[in-house]
Protein backbone atom coordinates (compact mmCIF):
# COMPACT_ATOMS: atom_id res chain seq x y z
CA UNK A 1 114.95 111.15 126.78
CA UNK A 2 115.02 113.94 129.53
CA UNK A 3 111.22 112.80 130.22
CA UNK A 4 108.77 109.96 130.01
CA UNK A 5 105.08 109.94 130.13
CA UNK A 6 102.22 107.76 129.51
CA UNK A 7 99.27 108.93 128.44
CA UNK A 8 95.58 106.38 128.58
CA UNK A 9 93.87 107.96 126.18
CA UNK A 10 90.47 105.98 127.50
CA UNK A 11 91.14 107.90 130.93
CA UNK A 12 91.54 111.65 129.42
CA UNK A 13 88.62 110.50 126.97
CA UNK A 14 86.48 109.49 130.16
CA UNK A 15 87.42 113.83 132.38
CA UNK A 16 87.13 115.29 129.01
CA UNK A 17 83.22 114.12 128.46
CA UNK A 18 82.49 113.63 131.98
CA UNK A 19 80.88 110.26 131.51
CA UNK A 20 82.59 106.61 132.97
CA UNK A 21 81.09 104.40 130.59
CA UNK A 22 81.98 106.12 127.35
CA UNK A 23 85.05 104.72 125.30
CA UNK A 24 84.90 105.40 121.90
CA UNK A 25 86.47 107.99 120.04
CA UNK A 26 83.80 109.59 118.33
CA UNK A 27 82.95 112.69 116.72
CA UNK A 28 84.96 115.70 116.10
CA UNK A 29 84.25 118.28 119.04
CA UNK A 30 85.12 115.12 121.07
CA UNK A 31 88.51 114.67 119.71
CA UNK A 32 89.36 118.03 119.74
CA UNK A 33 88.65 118.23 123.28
CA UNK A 34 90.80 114.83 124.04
CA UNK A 35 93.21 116.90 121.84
CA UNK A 36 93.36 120.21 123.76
CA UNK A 37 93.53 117.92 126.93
CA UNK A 38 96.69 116.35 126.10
CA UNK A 39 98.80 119.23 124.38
CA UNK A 40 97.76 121.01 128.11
CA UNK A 41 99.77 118.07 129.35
CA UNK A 42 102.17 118.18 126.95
CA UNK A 43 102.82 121.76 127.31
CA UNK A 44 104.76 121.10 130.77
CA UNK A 45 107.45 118.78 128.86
CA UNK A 46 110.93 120.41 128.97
CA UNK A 47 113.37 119.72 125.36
CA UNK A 48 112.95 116.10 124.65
CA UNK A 49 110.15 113.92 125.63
CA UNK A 50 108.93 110.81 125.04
CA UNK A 51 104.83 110.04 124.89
CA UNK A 52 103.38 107.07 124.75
CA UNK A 53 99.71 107.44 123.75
CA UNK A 54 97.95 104.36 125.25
CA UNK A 55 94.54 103.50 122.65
CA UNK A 56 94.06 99.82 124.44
CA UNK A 57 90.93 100.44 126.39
CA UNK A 58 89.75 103.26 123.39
CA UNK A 59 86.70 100.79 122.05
CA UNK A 60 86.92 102.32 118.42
CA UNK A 61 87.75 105.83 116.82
CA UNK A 62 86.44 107.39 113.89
CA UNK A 63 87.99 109.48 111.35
CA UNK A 64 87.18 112.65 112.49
CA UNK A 65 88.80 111.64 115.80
CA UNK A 66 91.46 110.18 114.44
CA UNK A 67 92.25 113.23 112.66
CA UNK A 68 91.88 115.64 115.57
CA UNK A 69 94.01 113.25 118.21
CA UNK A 70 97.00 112.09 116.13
CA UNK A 71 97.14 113.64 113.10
CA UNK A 72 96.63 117.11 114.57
CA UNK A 73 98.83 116.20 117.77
CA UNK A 74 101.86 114.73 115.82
CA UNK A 75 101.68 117.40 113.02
CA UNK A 76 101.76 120.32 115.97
CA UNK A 77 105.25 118.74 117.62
CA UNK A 78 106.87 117.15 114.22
CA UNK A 79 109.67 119.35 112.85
CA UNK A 80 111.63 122.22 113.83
CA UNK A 81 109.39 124.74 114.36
CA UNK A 82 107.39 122.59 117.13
CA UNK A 83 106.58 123.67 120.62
CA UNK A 84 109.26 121.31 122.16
CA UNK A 85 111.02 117.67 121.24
CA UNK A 86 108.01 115.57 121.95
CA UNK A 87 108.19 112.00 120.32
CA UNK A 88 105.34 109.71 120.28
CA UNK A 89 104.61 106.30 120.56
CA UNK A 90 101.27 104.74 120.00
CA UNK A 91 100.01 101.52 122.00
CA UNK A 92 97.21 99.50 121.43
CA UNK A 93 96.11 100.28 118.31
CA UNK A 94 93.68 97.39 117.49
CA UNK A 95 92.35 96.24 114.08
CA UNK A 96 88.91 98.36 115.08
CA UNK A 97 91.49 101.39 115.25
CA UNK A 98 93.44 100.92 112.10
CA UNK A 99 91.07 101.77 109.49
CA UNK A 100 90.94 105.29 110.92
CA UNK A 101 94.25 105.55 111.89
CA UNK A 102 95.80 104.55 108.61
CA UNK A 103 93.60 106.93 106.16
CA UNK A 104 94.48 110.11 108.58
CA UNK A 105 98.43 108.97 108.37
CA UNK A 106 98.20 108.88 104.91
CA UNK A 107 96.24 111.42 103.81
CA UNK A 108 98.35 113.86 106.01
CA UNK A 109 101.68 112.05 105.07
CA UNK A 110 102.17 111.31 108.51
CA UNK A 111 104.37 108.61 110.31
CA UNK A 112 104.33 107.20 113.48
CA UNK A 113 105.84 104.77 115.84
CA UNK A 114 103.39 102.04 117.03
CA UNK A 115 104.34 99.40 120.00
CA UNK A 116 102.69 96.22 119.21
CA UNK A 117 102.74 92.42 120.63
CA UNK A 118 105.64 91.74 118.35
CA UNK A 119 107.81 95.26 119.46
CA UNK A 120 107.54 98.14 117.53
CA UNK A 121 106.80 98.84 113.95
CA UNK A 122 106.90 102.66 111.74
CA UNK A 123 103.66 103.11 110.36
CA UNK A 124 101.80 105.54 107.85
CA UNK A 125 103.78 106.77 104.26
CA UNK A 126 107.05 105.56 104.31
CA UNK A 127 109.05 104.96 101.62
CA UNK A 128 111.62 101.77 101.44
CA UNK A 129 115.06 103.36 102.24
CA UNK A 130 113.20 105.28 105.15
CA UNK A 131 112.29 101.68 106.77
CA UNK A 132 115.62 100.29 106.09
CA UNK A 133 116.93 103.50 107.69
CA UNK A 134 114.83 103.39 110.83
CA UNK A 135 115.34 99.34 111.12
CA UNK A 136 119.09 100.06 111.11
CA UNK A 137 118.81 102.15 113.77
CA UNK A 138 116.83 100.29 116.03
CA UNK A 139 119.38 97.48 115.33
CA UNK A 140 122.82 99.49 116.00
CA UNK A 141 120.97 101.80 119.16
CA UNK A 142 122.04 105.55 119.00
CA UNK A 143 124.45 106.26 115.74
CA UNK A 144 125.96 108.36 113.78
CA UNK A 145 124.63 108.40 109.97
CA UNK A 146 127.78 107.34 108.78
CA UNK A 147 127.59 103.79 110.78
CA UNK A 148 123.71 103.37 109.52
CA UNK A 149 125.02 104.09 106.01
CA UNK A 150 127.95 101.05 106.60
CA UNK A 151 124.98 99.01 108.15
CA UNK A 152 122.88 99.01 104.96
CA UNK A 153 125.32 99.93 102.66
CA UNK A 154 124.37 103.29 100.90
CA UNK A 155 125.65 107.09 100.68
CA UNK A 156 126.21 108.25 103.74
CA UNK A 157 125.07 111.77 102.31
CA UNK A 158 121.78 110.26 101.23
CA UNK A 159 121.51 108.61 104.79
CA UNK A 160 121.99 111.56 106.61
CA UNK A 161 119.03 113.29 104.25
CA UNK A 162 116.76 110.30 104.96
CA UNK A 163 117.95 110.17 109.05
CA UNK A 164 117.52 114.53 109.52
CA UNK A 165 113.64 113.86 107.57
CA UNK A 166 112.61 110.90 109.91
CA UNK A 167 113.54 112.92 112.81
CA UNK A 168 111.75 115.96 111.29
CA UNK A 169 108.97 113.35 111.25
CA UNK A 170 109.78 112.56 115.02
CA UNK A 171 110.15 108.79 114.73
CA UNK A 172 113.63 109.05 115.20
CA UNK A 173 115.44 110.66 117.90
CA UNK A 174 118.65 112.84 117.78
CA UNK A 175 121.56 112.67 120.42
CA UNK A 176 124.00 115.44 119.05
CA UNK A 177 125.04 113.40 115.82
CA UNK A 178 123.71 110.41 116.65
CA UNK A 179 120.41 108.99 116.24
CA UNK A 180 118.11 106.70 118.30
CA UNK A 181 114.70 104.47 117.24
CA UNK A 182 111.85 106.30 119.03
CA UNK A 183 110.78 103.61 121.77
CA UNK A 184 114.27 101.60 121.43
CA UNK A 185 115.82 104.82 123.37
CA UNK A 186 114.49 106.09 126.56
CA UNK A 187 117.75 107.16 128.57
């Protein structure tokens, strides 16, 4: 990754409403606003960037929040036609978070890389082959489709279909013909 950058989404939450004590994600004016105040961030990323979007001190979030601040955000910079090669990574997401997080995902057919305790994890509508793809790639670091295929024996064809659509989906990363797990790869 040309660029890193970590983003507390309690702190933008806390200069976007003006108030110290507020921490919940409520409401969908508010996450619109947290919205607009991170794609202004985002909008000084050069080519590839990663983004780590940091929900541990976010109390809870609704749905309508959830929608605006990462559906919205990863549908704006997933596939080709996005304002730049931003990849994100999503920390903290609690079990007060999940309920939210999880219908917007998969009612938008959304995935999304989430760092937990235990490393990280894809989450949202994924099918089987696209989670043996992506765990194949975290294993072997940046490859080429044709060594993922080997890893988990399949088509390479087919692999390289599934690899280009979870990069469209911006979980994975690519490195010419290789590709990298988004939050295995930040060099």
């Amino acid at each position: 990754m040309r660029q890193s950058r970590h983003i507390d989404l309690s702190a933008v939450l806390k200069e976007t409403i003006s108030c110290e004590l507020y921490s919940n994600l409520v409401t969908r004016p508010t996450g619109a606003a947290v919205r607009g105040a991170i794609e202004r961030l985002l909008s000084e990323t050069e080519s590839q960037a990663l983004t780590v979007i940091d929900m541990s001190q976010v109390s809870m979030i609704d749905f309508s929040c959830a929608d605006e601040v990462i559906a919205k955000l990863v549908m704006k910079y997933s596939g080709e036609e996005a304002p730049g090669e931003v990849y994100f990574v999503f920390r903290g997401i609690g079990d007060d978070h999940w309920i939210a997080v999880e219908a917007v995902l998969e009612r938008h057919g959304l995935a999304v890389v989430l760092e937990t305790r235990d490393g990280y994890a894809l989450a949202g509508p994924v099918s089987e082959s696209e989670i043996r793809a992506w765990d194949a790639v975290r294993l072997l670091g940046p490859a080429p489709a044709v060594a993922v295929a080997q890893e988990i024996a399949c088509d390479p064809d087919e692999m390289e279909r599934t690899l280009e659509d979870l990069w469209r989906r911006r979980v994975l990363v690519k490195l010419g013909s290789d590709y990298a797990a988004v939050g295995h790869f930040e060099g």
